[in-house]
Protein backbone atom coordinates (compact mmCIF):
# COMPACT_ATOMS: atom_id res chain seq x y z
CA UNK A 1 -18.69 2.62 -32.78
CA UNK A 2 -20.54 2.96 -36.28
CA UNK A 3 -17.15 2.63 -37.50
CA UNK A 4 -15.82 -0.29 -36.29
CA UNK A 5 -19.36 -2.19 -37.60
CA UNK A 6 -18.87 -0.86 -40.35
CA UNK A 7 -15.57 -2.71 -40.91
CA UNK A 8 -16.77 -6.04 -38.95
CA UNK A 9 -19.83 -6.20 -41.51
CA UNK A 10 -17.45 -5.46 -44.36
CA UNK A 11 -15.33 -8.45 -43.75
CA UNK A 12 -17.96 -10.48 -43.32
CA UNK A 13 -19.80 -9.21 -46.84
CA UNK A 14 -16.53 -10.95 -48.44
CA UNK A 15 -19.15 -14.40 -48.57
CA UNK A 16 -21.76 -12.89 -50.58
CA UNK A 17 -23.18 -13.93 -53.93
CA UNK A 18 -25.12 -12.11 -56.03
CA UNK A 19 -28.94 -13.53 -55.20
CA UNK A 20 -31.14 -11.25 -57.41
CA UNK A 21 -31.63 -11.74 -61.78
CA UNK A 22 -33.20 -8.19 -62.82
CA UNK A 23 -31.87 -5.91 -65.16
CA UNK A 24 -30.71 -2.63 -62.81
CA UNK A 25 -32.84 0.33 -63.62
CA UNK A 26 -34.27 3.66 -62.58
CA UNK A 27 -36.82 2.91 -59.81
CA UNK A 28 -39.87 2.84 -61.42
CA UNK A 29 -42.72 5.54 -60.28
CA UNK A 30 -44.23 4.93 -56.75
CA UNK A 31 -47.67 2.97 -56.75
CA UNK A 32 -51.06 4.86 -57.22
CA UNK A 33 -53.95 2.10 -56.78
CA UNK A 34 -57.20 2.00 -54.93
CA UNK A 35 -58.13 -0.02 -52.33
CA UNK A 36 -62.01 -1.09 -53.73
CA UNK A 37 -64.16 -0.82 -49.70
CA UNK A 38 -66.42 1.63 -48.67
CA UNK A 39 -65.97 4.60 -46.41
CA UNK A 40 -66.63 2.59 -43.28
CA UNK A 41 -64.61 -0.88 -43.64
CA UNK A 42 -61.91 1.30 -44.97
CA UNK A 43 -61.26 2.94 -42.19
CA UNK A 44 -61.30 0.05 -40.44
CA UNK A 45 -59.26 -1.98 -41.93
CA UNK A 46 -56.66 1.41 -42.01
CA UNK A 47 -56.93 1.33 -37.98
CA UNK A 48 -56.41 -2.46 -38.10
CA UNK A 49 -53.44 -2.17 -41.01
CA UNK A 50 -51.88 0.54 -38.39
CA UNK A 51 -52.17 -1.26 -34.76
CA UNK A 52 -51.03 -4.38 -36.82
CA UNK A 53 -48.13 -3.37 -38.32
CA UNK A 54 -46.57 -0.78 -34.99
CA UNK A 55 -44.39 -1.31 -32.51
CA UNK A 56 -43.57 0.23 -28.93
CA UNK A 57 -39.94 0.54 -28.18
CA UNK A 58 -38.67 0.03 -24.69
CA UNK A 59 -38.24 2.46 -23.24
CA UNK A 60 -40.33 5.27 -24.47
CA UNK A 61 -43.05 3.07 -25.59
CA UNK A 62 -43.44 5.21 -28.44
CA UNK A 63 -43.38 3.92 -32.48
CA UNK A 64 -39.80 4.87 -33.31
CA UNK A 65 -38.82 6.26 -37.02
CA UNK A 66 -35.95 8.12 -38.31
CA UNK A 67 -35.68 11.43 -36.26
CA UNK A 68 -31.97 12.39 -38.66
CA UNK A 69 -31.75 11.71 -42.24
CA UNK A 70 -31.01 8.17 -43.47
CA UNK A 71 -27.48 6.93 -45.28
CA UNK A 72 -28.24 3.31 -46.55
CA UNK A 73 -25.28 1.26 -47.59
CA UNK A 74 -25.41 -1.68 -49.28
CA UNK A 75 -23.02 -4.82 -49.22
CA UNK A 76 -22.22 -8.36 -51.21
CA UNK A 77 -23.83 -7.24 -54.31
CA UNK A 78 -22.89 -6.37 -57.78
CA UNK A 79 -22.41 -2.37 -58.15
CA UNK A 80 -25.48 -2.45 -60.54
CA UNK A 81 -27.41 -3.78 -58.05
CA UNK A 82 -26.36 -1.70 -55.28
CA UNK A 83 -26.90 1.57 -56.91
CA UNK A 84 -30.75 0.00 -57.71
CA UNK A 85 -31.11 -1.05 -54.03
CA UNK A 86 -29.83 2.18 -52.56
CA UNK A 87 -31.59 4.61 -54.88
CA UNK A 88 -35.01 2.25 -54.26
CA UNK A 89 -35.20 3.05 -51.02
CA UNK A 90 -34.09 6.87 -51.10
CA UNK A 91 -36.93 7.40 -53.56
CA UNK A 92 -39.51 5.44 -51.49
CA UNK A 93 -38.01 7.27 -48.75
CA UNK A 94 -38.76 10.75 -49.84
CA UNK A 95 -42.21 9.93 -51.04
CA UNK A 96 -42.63 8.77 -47.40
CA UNK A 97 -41.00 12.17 -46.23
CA UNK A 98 -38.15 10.62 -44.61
CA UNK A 99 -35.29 12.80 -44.24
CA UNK A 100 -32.33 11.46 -46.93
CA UNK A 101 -28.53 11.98 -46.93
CA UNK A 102 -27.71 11.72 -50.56
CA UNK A 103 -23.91 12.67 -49.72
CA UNK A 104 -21.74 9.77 -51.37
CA UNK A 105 -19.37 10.45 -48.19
CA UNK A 106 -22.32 10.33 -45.35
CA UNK A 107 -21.68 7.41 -42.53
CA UNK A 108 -23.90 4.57 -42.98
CA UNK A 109 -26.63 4.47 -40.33
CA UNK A 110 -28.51 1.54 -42.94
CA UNK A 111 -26.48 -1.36 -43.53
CA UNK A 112 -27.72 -3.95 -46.32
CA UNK A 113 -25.74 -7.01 -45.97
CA UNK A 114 -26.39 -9.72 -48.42
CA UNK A 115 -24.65 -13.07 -47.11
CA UNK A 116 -24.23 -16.80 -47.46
CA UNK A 117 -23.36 -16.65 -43.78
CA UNK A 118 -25.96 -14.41 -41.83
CA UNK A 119 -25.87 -16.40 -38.76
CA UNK A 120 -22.04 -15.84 -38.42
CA UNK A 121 -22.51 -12.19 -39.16
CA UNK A 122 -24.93 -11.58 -36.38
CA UNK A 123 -23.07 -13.66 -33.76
CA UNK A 124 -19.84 -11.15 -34.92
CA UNK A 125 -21.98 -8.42 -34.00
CA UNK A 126 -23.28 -9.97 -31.29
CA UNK A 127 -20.02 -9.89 -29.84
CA UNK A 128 -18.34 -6.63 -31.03
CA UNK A 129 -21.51 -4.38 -31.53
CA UNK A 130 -24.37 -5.77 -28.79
CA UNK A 131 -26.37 -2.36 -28.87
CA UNK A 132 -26.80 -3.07 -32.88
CA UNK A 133 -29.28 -6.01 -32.15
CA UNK A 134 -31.71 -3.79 -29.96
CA UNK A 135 -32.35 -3.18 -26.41
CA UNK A 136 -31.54 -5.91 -24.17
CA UNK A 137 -30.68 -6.09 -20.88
CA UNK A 138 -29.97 -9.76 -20.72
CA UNK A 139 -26.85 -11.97 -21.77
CA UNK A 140 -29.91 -14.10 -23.10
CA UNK A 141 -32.45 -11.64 -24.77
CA UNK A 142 -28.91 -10.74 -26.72
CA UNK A 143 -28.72 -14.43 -27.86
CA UNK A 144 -31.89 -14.62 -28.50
CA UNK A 145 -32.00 -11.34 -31.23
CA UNK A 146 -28.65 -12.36 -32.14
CA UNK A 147 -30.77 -15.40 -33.70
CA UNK A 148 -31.16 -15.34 -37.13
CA UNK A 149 -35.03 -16.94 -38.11
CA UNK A 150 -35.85 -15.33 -41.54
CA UNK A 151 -33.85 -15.02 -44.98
CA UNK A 152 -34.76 -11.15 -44.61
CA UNK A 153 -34.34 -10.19 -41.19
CA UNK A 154 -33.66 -6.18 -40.03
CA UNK A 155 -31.87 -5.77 -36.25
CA UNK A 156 -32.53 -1.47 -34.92
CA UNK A 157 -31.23 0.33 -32.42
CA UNK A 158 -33.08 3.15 -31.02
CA UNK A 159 -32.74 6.78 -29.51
CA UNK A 160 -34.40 8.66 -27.08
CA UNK A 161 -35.00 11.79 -27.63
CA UNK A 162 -35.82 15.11 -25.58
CA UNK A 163 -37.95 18.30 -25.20
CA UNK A 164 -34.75 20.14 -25.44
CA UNK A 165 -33.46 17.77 -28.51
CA UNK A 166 -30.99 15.82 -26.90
CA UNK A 167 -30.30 12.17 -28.21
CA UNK A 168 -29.46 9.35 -26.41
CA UNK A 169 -29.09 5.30 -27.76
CA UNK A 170 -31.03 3.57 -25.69
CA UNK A 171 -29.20 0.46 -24.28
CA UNK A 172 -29.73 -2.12 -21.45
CA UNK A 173 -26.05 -2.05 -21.13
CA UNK A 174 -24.58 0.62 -18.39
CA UNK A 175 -23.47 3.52 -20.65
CA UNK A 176 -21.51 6.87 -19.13
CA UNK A 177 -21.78 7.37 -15.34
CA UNK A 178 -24.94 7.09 -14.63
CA UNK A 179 -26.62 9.21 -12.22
CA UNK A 180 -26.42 10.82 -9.05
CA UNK A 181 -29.17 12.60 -6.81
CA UNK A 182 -29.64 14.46 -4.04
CA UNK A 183 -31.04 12.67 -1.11
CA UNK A 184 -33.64 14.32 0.31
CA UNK A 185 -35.92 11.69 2.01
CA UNK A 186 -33.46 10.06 4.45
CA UNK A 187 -35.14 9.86 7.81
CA UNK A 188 -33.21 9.88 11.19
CA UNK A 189 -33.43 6.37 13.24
CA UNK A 190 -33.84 5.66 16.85
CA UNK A 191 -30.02 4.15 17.03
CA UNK A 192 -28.87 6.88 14.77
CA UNK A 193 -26.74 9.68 15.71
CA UNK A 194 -27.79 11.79 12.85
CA UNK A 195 -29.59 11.70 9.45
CA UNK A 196 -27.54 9.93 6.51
CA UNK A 197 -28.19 12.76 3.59
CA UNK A 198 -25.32 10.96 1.17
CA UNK A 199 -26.15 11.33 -2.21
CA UNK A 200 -27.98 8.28 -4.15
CA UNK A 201 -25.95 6.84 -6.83
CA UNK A 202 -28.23 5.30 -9.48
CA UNK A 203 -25.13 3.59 -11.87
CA UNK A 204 -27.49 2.63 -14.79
CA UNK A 205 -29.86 5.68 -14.93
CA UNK A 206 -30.05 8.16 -17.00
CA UNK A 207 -32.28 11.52 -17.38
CA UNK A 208 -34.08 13.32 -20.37
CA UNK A 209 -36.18 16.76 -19.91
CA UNK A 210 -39.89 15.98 -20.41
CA UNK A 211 -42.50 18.06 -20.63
CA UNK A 212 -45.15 16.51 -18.20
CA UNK A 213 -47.64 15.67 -20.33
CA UNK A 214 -49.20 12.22 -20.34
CA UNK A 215 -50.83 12.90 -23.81
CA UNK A 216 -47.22 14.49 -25.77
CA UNK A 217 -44.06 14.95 -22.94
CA UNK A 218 -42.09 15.76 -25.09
CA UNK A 219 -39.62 12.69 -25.63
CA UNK A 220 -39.51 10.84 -29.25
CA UNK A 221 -37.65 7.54 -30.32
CA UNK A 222 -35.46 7.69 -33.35
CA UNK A 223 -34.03 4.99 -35.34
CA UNK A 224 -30.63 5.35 -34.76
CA UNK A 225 -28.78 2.32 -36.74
CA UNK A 226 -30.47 -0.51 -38.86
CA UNK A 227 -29.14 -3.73 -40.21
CA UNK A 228 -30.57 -5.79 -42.56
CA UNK A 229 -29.31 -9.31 -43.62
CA UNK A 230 -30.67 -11.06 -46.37
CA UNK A 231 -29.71 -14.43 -46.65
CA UNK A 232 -28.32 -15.51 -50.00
CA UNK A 233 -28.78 -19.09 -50.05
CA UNK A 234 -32.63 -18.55 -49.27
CA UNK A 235 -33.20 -15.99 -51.74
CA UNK A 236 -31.67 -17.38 -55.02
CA UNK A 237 -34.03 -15.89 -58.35
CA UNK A 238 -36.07 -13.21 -55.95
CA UNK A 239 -37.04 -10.37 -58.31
CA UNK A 240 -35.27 -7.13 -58.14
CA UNK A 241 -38.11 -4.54 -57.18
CA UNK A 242 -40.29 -6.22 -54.69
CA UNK A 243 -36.93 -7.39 -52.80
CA UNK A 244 -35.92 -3.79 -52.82
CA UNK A 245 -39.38 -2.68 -51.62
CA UNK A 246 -39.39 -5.14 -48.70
CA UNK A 247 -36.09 -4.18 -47.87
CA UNK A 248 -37.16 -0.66 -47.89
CA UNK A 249 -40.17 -1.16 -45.39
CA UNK A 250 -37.99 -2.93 -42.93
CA UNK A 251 -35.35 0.05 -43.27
CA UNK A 252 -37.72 2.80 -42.62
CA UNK A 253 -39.82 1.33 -40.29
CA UNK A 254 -39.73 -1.46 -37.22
CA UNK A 255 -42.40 -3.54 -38.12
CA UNK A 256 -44.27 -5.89 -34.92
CA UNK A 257 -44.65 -8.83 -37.34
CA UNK A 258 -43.46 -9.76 -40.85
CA UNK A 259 -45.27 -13.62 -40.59
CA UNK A 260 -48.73 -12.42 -39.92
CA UNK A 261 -50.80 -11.96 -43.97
CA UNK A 262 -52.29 -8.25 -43.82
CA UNK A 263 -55.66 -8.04 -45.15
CA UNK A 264 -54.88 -5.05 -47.39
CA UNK A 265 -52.26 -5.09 -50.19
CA UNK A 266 -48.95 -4.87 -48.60
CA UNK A 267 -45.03 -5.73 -49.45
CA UNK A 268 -45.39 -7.02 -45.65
CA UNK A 269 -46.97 -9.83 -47.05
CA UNK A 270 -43.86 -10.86 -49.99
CA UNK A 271 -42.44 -13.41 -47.23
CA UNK A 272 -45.10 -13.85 -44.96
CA UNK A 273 -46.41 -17.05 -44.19
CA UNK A 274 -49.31 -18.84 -45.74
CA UNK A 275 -50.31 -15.87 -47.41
CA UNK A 276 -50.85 -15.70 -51.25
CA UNK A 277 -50.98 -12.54 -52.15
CA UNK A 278 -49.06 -11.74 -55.31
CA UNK A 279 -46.91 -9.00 -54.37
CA UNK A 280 -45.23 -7.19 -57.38
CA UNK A 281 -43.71 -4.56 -54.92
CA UNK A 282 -44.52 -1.17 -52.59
CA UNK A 283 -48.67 -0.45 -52.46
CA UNK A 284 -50.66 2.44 -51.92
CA UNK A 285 -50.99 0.92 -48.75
CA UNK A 286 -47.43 0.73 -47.46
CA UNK A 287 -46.56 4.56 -48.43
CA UNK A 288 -49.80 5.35 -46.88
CA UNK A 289 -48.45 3.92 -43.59
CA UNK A 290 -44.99 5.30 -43.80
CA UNK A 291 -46.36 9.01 -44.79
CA UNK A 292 -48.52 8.43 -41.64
CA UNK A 293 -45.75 7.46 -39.84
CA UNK A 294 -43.61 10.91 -40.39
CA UNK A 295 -45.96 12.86 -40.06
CA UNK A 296 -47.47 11.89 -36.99
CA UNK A 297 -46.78 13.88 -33.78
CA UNK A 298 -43.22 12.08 -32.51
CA UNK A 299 -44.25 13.03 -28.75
CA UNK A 300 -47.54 11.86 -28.58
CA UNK A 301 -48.09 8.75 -26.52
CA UNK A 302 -48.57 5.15 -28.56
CA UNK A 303 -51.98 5.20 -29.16
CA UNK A 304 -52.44 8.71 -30.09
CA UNK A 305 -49.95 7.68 -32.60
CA UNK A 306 -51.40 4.77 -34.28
CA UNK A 307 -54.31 7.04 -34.72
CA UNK A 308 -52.69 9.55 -36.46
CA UNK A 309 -51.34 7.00 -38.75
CA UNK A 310 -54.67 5.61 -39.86
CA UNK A 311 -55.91 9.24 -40.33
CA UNK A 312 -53.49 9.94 -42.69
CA UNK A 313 -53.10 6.73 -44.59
CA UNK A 314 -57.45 7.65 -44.85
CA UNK A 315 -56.59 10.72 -46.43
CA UNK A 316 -54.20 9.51 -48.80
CA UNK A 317 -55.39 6.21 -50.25
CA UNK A 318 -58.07 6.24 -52.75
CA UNK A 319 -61.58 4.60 -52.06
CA UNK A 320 -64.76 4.19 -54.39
CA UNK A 321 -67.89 6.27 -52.69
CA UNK A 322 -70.22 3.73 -50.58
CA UNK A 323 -72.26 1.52 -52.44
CA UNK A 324 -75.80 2.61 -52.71
């Protein structure tokens, strides 16, 4: 399958224009601010930055990041251009500690399509490639993420992911046999002649080895496949770096909401509504989250997570000591 959308979103690419005026360069050294609160409202606007920013997949309900290193490809722009966007975000990347494929032959599991058509891209892959919009089990939650809404808009499919390290793509669709069982509960009935003990077939299950545990049981959600579509028309003069940056957060991360203004310095906030912050590109902030979010404990139920998310973005961005 990664093939054949590979192809569709190639063909489609063929209506790009070039959107961004920056000279191409080396991507410039990651940010080092401070974020001027004390001790206490730090942390809690870390907690807050954290909660705000996470997501729970379906059907885990865990954050999902990339569990196998990331390929990014990049399509519709000038070679200058793509070589800036691609080695952007494999930089930011391995600050993050993301794992990074830097093979020139690897298989795209990040496609960055810039288009003049995004709408008719999606509803291709709508119809080719459902699974590549996310989990849906609906002919009309597919329309519905099919939808494009922003002039930067990301679409993730996600992977389940074992005790023993098996990986699955999780789908709403039926995919493989599904299950059978045993049936061991079947009762005999008063107009019976015997007890029906045929198997139950469950056509749209399938199973993954836990460990039990409420707090960590084992099973982690992986990014699997990303797309992200930036809509040319929309985006005409948009500076180089902090359209690389925000193309880089969406990549490496799902986000819960891009139109909400964070209260801390954050690329989130380059296209979010009514907010004014001047973003120049990736903060303290944002690698502080993404840090947080590989290192945190993949098994670990969803609020165990966001903790450990906040606790390391508190150990890594700078604060003054508390005001006297």
């Amino acid at each position: 399958m990664p093939g054949r959308v590979i192809q569709t979103l190639g063909f489609c690419a063929v209506l790009t224009l070039p959107v961004v005026a920056a000279s191409a360069q080396t991507p410039p050294a990651l940010p080092r601010e401070d974020v001027t609160v004390t001790a206490t409202k730090a942390r809690e606007l870390l907690d807050k930055f954290a909660k705000a920013l996470t997501i729970q997949t379906k059907v885990t309900g865990k954050i999902a990041r990339w569990e196998t290193a990331i390929c990014p490809s990049v399509i519709g722009q000038k070679p200058e251009f793509t070589r800036f966007i691609t080695e952007r975000l494999q930089a930011i990347a391995a600050a993050a500690g993301t794992p990074v494929n830097a093979s020139p032959t690897c298989t795209a599991n990040i496609q960055i399509i810039f288009t003049t058509t995004p709408q008719q891209l999606l509803d291709q892959v709508r119809k080719d490639d459902p699974d590549y919009l996310g989990y849906a089990t609906t002919s009309d939650q597919r329309e519905k993420l099919a939808t494009v809404t922003r002039p930067v808009q990301a679409w993730y499919t996600t992977e389940t992911i074992d005790v023993d390290g098996v990986h699955r793509m999780d789908s709403g669709r039926k995919l493989g046999n599904g299950v059978t069982m045993a049936n061991f509960s079947a009762f005999a009935m008063p107009s019976s002649a015997g007890v029906n003990r045929d198997p139950i077939d469950l056509p749209y299950a399938f199973y993954t080895r836990t460990t039990g545990n409420h707090i960590d049981n084992g099973l982690r959600t992986g990014l699997n496949h990303v797309i992200v579509v930036i809509d040319s028309t929309r985006l005409a003069g948009q500076e180089i770096i902090p359209l690389s940056d925000y193309i880089s957060m969406l990549a490496l991360t799902q986000l819960s909401s891009l139109d909400a203004c964070q209260e801390l310095p954050s690329i989130v906030n380059l296209m979010a509504k009514d907010c004014d912050q001047k973003i120049e590109g990736m903060t303290a902030t944002d690698l502080a989250y993404l840090r947080g979010l590989y290192k945190m404990d993949g098994d670990k139920s969803y609020i165990f997570q966001q903790d450990e998310i906040a606790d390391v973005m508190e150990g890594t961005v700078a604060g003054p000591s508390p005001s006297k």
